[in-house]
Protein backbone atom coordinates (compact mmCIF):
# COMPACT_ATOMS: atom_id res chain seq x y z
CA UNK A 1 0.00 0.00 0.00
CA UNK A 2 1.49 3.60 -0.98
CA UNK A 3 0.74 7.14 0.40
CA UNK A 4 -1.21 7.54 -2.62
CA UNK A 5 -3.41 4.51 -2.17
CA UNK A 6 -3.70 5.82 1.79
CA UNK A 7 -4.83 9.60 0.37
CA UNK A 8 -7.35 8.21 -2.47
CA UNK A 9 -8.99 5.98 1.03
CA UNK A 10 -7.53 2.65 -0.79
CA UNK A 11 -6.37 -0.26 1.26
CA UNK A 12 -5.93 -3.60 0.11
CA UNK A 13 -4.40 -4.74 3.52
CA UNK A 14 -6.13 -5.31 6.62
CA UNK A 15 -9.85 -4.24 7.07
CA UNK A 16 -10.77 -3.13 11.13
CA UNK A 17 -12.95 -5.00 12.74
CA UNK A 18 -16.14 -3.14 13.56
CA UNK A 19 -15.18 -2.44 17.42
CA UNK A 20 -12.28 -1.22 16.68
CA UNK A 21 -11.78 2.47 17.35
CA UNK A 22 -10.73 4.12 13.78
CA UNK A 23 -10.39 8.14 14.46
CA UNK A 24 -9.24 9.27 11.14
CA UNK A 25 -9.63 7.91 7.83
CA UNK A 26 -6.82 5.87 5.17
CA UNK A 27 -7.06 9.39 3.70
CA UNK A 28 -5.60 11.58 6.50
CA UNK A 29 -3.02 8.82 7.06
CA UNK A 30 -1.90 8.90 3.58
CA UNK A 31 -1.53 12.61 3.93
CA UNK A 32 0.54 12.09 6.86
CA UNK A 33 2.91 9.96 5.24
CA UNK A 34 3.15 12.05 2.36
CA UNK A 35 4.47 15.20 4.33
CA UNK A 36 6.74 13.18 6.28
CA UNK A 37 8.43 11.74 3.06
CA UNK A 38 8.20 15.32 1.64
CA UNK A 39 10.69 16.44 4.88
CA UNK A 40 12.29 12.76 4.99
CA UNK A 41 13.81 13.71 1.24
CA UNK A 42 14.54 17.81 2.21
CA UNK A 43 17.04 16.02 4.61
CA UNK A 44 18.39 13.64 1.98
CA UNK A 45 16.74 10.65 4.37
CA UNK A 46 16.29 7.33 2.84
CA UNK A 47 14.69 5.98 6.13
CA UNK A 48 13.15 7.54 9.29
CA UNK A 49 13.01 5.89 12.67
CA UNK A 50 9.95 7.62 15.07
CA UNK A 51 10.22 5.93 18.82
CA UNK A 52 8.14 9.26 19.91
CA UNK A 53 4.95 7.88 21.12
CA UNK A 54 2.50 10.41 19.50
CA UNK A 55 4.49 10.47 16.38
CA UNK A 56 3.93 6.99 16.06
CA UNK A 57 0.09 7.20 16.67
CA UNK A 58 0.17 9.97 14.15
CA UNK A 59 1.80 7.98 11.60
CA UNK A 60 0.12 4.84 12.28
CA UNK A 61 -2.57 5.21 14.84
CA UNK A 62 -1.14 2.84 17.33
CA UNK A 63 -2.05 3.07 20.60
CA UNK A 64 -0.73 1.71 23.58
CA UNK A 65 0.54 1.92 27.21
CA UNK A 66 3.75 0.07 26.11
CA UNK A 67 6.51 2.83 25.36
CA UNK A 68 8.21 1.70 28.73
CA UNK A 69 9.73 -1.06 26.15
CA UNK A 70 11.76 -0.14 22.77
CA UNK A 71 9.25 0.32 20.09
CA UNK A 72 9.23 2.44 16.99
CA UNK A 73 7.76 2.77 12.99
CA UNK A 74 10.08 2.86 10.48
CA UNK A 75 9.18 4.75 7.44
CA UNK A 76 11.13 4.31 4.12
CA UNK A 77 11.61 6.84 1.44
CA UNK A 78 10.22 4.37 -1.32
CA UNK A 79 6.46 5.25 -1.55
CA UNK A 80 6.06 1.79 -2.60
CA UNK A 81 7.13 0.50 1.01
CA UNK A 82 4.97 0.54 3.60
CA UNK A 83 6.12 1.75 7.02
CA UNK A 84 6.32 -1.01 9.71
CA UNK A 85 5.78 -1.44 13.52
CA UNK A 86 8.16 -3.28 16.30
CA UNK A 87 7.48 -3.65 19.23
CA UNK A 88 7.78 -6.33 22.48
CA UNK A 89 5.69 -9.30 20.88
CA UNK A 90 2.88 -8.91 23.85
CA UNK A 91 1.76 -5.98 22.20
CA UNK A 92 2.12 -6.64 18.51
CA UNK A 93 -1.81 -8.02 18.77
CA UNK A 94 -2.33 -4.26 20.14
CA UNK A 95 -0.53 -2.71 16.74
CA UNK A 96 -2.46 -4.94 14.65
CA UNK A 97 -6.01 -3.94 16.40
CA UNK A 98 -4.80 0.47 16.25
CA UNK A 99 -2.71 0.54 13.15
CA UNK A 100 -3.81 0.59 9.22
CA UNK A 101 -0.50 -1.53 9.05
CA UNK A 102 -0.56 -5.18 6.75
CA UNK A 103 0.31 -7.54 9.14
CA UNK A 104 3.44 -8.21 7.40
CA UNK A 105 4.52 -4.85 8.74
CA UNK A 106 3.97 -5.02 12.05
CA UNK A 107 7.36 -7.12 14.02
CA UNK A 108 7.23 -8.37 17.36
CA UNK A 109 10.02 -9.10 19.35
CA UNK A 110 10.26 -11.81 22.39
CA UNK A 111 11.44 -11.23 25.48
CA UNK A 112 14.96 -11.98 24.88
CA UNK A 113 15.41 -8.62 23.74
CA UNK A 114 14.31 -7.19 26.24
CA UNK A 115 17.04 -4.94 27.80
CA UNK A 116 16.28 -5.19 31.50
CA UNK A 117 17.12 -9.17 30.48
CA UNK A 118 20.48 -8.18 28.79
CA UNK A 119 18.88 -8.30 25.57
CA UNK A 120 19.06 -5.49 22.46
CA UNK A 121 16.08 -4.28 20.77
CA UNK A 122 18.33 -2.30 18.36
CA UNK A 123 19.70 -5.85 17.03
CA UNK A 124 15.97 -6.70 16.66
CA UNK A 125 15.98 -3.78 14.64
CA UNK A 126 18.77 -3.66 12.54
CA UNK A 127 18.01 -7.31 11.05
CA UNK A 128 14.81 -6.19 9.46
CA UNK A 129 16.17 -3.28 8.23
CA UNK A 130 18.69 -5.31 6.61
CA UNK A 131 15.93 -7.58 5.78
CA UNK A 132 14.28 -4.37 3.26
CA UNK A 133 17.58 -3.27 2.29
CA UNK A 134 18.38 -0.49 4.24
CA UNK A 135 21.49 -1.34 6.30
CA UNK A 136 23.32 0.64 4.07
CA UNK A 137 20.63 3.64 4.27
CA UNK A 138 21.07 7.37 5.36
CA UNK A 139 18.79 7.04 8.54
CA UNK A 140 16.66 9.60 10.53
CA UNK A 141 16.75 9.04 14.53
CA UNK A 142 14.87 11.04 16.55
CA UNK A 143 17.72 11.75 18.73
CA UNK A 144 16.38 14.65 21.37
CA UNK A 145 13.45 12.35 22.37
CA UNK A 146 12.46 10.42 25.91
CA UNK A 147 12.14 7.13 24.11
CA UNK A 148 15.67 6.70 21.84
CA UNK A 149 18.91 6.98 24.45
CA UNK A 150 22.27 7.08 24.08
CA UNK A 151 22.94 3.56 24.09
CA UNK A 152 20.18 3.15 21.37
CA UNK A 153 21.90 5.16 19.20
CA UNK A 154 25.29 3.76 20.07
CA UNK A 155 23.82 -0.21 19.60
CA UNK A 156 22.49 1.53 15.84
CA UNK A 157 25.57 2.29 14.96
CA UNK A 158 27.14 -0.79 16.13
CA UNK A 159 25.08 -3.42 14.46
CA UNK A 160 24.61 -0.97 11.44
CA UNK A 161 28.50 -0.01 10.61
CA UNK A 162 27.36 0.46 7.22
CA UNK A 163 24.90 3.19 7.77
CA UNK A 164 24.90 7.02 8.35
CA UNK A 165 23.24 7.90 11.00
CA UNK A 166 21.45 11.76 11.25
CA UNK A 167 19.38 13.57 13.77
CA UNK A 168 15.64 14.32 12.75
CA UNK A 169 14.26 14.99 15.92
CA UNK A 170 11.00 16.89 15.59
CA UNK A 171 10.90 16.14 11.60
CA UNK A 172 7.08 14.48 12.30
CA UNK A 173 6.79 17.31 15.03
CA UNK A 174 6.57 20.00 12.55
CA UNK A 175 4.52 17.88 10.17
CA UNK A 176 1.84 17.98 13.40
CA UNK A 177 2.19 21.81 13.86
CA UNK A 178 -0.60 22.34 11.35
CA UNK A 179 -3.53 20.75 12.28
CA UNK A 180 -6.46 19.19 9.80
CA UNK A 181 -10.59 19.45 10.42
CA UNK A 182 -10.92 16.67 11.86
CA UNK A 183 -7.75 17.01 14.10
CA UNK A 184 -9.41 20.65 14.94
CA UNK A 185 -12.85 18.77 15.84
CA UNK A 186 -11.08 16.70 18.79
CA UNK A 187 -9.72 19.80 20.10
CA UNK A 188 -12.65 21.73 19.98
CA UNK A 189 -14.49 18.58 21.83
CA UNK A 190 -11.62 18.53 23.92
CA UNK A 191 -12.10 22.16 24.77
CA UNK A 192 -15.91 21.21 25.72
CA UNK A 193 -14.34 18.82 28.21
CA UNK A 194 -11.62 21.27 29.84
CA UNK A 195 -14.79 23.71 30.67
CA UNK A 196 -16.06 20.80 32.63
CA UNK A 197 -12.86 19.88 34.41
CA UNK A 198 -12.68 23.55 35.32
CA UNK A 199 -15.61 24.09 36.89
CA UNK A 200 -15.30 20.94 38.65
CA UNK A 201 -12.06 21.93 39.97
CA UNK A 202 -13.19 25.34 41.36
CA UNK A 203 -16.16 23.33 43.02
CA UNK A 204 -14.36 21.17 44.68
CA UNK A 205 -11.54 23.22 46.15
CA UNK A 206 -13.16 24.54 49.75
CA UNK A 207 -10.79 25.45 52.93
CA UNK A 208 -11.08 22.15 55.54
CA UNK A 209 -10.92 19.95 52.34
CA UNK A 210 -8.16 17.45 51.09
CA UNK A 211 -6.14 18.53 48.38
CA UNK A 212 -6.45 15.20 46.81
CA UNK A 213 -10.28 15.30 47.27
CA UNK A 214 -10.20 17.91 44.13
CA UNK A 215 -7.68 16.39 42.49
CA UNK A 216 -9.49 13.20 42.36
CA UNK A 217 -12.90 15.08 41.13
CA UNK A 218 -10.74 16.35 38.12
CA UNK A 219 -9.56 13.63 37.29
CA UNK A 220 -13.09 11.90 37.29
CA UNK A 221 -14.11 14.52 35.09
CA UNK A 222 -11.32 14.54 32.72
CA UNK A 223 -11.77 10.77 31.52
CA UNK A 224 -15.73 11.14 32.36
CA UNK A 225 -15.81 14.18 29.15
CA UNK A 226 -19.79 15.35 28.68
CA UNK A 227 -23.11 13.92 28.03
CA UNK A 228 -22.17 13.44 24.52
CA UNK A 229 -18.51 12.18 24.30
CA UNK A 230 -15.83 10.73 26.98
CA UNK A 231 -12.28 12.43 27.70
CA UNK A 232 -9.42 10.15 27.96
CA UNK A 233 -6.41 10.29 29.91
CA UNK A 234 -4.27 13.74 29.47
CA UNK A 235 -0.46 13.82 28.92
CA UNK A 236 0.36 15.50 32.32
CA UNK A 237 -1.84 14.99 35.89
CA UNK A 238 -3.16 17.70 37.35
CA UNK A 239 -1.13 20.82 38.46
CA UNK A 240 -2.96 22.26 41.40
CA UNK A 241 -0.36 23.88 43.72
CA UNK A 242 -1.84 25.75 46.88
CA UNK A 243 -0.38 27.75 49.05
CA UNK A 244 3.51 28.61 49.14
CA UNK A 245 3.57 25.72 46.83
CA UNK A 246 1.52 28.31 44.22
CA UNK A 247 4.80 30.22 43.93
CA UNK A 248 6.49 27.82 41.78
CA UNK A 249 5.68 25.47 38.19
CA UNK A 250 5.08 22.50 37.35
CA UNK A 251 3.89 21.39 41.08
CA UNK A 252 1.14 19.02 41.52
CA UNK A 253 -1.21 18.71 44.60
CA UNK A 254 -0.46 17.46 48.02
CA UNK A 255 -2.26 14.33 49.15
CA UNK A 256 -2.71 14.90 52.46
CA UNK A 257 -2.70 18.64 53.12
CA UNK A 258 -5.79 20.49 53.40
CA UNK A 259 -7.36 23.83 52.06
CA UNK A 260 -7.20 26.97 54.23
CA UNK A 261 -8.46 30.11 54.18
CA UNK A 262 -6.00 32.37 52.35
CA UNK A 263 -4.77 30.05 50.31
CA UNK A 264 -3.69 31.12 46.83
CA UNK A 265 -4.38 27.52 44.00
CA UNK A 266 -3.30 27.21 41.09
CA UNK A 267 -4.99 25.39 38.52
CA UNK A 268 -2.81 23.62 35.07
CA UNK A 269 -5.22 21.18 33.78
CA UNK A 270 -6.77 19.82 30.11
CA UNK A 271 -9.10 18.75 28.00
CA UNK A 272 -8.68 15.65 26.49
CA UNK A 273 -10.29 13.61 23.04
CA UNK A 274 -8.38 10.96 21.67
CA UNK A 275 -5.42 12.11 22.88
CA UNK A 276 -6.07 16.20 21.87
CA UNK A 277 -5.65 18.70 24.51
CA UNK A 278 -6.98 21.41 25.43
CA UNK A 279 -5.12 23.01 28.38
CA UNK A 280 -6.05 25.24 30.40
CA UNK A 281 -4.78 27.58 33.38
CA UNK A 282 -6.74 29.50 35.93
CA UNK A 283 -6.32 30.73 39.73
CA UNK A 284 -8.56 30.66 42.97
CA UNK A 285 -7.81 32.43 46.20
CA UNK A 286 -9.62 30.90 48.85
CA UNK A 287 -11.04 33.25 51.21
CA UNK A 288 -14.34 35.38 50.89
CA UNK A 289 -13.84 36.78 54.21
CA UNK A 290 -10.64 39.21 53.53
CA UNK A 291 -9.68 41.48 50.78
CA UNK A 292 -7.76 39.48 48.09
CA UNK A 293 -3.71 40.53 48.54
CA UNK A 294 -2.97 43.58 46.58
CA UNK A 295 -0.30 41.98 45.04
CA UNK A 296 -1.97 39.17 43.50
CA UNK A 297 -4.98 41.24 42.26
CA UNK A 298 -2.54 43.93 40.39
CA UNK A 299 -0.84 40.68 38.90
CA UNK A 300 -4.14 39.56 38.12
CA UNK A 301 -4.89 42.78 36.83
CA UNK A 302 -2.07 43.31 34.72
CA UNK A 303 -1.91 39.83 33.19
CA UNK A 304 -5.93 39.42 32.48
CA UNK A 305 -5.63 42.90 30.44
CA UNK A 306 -2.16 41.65 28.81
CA UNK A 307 -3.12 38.61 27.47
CA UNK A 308 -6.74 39.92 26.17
CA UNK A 309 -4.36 42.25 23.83
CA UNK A 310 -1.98 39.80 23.04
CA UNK A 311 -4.91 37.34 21.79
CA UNK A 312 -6.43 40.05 19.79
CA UNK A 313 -2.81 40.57 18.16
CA UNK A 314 -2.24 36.67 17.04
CA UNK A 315 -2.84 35.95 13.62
CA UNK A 316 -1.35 34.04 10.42
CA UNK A 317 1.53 35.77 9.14
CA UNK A 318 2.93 37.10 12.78
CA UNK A 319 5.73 35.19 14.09
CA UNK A 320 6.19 33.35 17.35
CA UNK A 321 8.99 36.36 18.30
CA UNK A 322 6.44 39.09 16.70
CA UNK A 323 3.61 38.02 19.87
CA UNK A 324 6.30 37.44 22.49
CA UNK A 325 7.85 41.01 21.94
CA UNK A 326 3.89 42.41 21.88
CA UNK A 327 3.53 40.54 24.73
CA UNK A 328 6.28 41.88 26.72
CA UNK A 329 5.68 45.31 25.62
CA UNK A 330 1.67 45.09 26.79
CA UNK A 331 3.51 44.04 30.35
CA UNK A 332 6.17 47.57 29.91
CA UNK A 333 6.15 49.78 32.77
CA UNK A 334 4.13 47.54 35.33
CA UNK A 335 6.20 45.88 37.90
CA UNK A 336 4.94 42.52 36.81
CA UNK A 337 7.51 40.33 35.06
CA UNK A 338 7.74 36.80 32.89
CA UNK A 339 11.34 36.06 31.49
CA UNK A 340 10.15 32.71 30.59
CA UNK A 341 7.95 32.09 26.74
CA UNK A 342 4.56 32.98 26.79
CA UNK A 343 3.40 29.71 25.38
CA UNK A 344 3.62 26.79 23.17
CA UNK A 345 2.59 24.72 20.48
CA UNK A 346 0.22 21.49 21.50
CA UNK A 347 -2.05 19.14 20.65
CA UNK A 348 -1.83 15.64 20.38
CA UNK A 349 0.49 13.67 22.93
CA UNK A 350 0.96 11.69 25.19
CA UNK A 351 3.01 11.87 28.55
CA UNK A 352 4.80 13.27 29.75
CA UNK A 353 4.11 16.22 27.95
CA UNK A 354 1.02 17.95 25.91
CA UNK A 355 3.70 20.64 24.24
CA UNK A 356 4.83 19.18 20.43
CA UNK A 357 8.53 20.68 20.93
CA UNK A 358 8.28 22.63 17.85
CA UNK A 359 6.68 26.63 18.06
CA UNK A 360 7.60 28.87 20.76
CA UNK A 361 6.78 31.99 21.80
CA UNK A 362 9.99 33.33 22.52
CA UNK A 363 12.06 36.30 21.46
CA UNK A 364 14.28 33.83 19.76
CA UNK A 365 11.52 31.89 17.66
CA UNK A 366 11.14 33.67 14.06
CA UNK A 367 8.56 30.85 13.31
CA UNK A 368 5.66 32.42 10.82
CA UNK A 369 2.17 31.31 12.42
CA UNK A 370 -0.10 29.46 9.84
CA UNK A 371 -3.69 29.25 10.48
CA UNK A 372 -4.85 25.32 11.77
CA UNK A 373 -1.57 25.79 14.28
CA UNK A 374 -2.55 25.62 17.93
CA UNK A 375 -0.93 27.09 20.79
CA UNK A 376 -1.46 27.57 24.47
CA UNK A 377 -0.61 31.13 25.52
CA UNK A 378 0.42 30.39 28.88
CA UNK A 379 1.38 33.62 31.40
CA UNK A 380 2.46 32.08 34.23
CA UNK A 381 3.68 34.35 36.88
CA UNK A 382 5.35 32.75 39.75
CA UNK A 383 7.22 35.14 42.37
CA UNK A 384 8.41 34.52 45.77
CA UNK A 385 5.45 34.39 47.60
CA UNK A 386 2.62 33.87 45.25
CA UNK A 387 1.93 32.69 41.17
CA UNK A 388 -1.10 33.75 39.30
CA UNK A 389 -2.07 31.81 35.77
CA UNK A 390 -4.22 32.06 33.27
CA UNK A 391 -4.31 30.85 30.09
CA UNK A 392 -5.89 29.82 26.55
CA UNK A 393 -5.78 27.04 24.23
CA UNK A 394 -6.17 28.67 20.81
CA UNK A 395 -6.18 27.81 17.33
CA UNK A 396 -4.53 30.06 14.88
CA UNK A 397 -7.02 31.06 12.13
CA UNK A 398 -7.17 32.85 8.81
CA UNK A 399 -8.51 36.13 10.73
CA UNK A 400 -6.54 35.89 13.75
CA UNK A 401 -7.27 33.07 16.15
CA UNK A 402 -9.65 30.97 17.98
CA UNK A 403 -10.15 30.34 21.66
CA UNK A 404 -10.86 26.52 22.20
CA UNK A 405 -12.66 27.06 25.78
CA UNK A 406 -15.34 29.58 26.64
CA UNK A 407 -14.15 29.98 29.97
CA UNK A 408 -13.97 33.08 32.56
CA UNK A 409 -10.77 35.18 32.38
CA UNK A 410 -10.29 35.93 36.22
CA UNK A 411 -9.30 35.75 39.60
CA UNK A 412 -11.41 32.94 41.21
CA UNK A 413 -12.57 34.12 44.85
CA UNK A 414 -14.27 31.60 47.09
C-alpha cells in the first residue's frame, strides 16, 4: 500500500474489525505519510526511525501503554514501502487492532530482547532493516526524544557499521504543527471537556478539604468528558499547587494537606479527546472573608488585560517572536515580570508532555504562524510568595485566532 493509495482511502491490507476504534480515515493517514516523506527527502533521508509515542500514533494510529519497552515505525523513502511497527511481541496483537499496518509490517520481538534481560532491541531492529535493504541507508533518529537513548543510538551504529546515522528529531513534530478538520474537531471537543474539568475543579476546592479530594474530582471529570462524548487520559496529571507551593511550576497537589483560608491555587489542567488537549490555566484564592492581597490582584490585573491584547494581536503571518515582543511590551512599565515564553505549540500527545517541541513563543523563535496551528498562551507568573495563571488554548485562524474554551478570564474568589 502507498501514500497515494492511503490519500485516495484505498487499502488492500487489513480491514478493522467493527469495534475497533478508527479516528481518522486511510485518507488523513496517507496525507501524513506524504508530508513526512516530503521532509524525509529535504534532509536527503532514505529511512526515518519515530520511537516518539505520538508520532507513532500519528503515523500509524497505534495506541498503547507500552513505550516503557523499545518500540518504533520505520518509514522508508520508497512510496512503494509501507512503514512497519516493532514492538515487544505482547503488544504486537495491540498494533495490529490500532494501526492501518498489513500484518506483514507489524514485528514483534520476544522477550529476549528485552534490555532489562540483557537483551538489544536495536539488534531486533537492525536485522529487518537489513531484511528491506536499508542497512546501508542514510537514517533519521529522533535523537532529542524520551524514548531513543544514548545507548540506542550507540547499539544503531554498532550493528549498522554500514549506515549514516542523522538527527531528525522533531521532523514528524513540525509535520503535526498544522492541524487538519478533523484534528481541529477533537480539540474543539476537547475544549468542551476542559470547561467541565474547570468548573469541577473550582467546586471542589473549599478550605477544611483534602487537596487530593479535588484532584481526584478532576480527574473523574477529565476521563468522564460530557453527556455526549468521553475524555481520555491527558499527557500531564493535574497541576494544582496551593499555598507557598503556588509560587512555583510544574507542582502538583499534596495528598494529604488540606485547604485553608487564604490560600492562593493554582490550577494547570486539560481537555482531552483521543489524545487532543486542550489546556487550560486558571487561579482561585480561597477566602471570601478578607480582601484578596494587593499583590496578586494587580498581577491579576495586569496579566488578564495583557493577554486579552496579546490574543487580539495573534494571527497568520505574525511570528512566534512578533507576539512574544507584543507581549512583553503590553507588560512595559508595570512591575509585573515573565522572562520565561509565553506559550507553546500542543495538541496531540501523550506523557509526559502535551507541548509538540516545535513553536515557541519566545524572542528567539522567528517561526511564521499558519492558520490550523494551535498554541497555548500560557502567562504564568510565579514570584516569591505567590503565582497567578491564566491561560488559553487557541487555534490560529485565517482572521486571527480561535479560543478553544469559553471559559472566565479571572481571579477565582471563594
Amino acid at each position: 500500500m502507498t501514500a497515494t493509495d492511503l490519500e485516495n482511502g484505498n487499502n488492500p491490507g487489513r480491514q478493522p474489525s467493527a469495534g475497533e476504534a478508527r479516528e481518522f480515515g486511510a485518507g488523513e493517514f496517507g496525507a501524513r505519510l506524504r508530508r513526512t516523506r516530503e521532509r524525509m527527502a529535504e534532509r536527503g533521508l532514505e529511512a526515518l526511525l519515530v520511537t516518539n509515542a505520538a508520532n507513532m500514533h500519528y503515523l500509524t494510529g497505534y495506541d498503547g501503554w507500552s513505550f516503557y519497552v523499545k518500540q518504533g515505525v520505520v518509514v522508508p523513502a520508497d512510496e512503494h514501502m509501507q512503514p512497519f511497527w516493532f514492538g515487544r511481541a505482547m503488544d504486537r496483537s495491540g498494533a495490529l487492532l490500532t494501526t492501518w499496518l498489513d500484518p506483514d509490517n507489524v514485528y514483534g520481538y520476544a522477550d529476549e530482547y528485552l534490555e532489562m534481560l540483557g537483551g538489544d532491541p536495536m539488534a531486533f531492529l537492525s536485522e529487518h532493516l537489513a531484511e528491506r535493504g536499508l542497512s546501508r541507508c542514510r537514517l533519521g533518529v529522533e535523537m532529542d526524544n524520551y524514548w531513543f537513548s544514548a545507548r540506542d543510538y550507540l547499539r544503531l551504529g554498532r550493528d549498522m557499521p554500514d549506515a549514516e546515522i542523522v538527527d531528525a528529531t522533531n521532523l514528524v513534530n513540525w509535520v503535526r504543527s498544522v492541524k487538519s478538520a478533523q484534528e481541529i474537531q477533537y480539540m474543539r471537543e476537547a475544549g468542551r471537556i476542559i470547561e467541565g474539568v474547570m468548573d469541577t475543579a473550582i467546586e471542589s476546592i473549599r478550605p477544611g478539604d483534602h487537596e487530593r479530594y479535588a484532584a481526584a474530582r478532576v480527574l473523574e471529570a477529565q476521563i468522564e468528558g460530557t453527556e455526549h462524548f468521553g475524555g481520555d487520559f491527558p499527557a500531564i496529571m493535574p497541576l494544582m499547587p496551593a499555598s507557598r507551593r503556588a509560587a512555583a511550576a510544574h507542582l502538583t497537589f499534596a495528598s494529604d494537606r488540606r485547604y485553608q483560608s487564604g490560600d492562593v491555587v493554582l490550577l494547570e489542567l486539560a481537555g482531552c479527546r483521543h489524545h487532543y488537549h486542550a489546556p487550560m490555566s486558571r487561579t482561585v484564592y480561597l477566602d471570601t472573608r478578607e480582601r484578596v492581597p494587593k499583590r496578586l490582584m494587580h498581577i491579576a490585573d495586569t496579566v488578564l488585560e495583557a493577554l486579552q491584547s496579546t490574543l487580539d494581536y495573534i494571527g497568520p503571518g505574525r511570528t512566534a517572536a512578533d507576539i512574544s515582543q507584543y507581549w512583553q511590551e503590553c507588560l512595559a512599565g508595570s512591575d509585573v515580570h515573565k522572562p520565561s515564553r509565553l506559550g507553546y505549540a500542543y495538541g496531540m500527545n501523550y506523557v509526559p508532555d502535551w507541548g509538540e517541541h516545535t513553536v515557541s513563543l519566545h524572542p528567539s523563535d522567528q517561526t511564521e504562524l499558519e492558520p490550523g496551528m494551535t498554541l497555548h498562551v500560557m502567562p504564568g507568573i510565579w514570584e516569591e510568595a505567590l503565582g497567578f495563571e491564566c491561560s488559553e488554548p487557541i487555534l490560529v485562524t485565517e482572521q486571527g485566532c480561535e479560543r478553544f474554551a469559553d471559559f472566565p478570564q479571572k481571579l477565582f474568589t471563594l
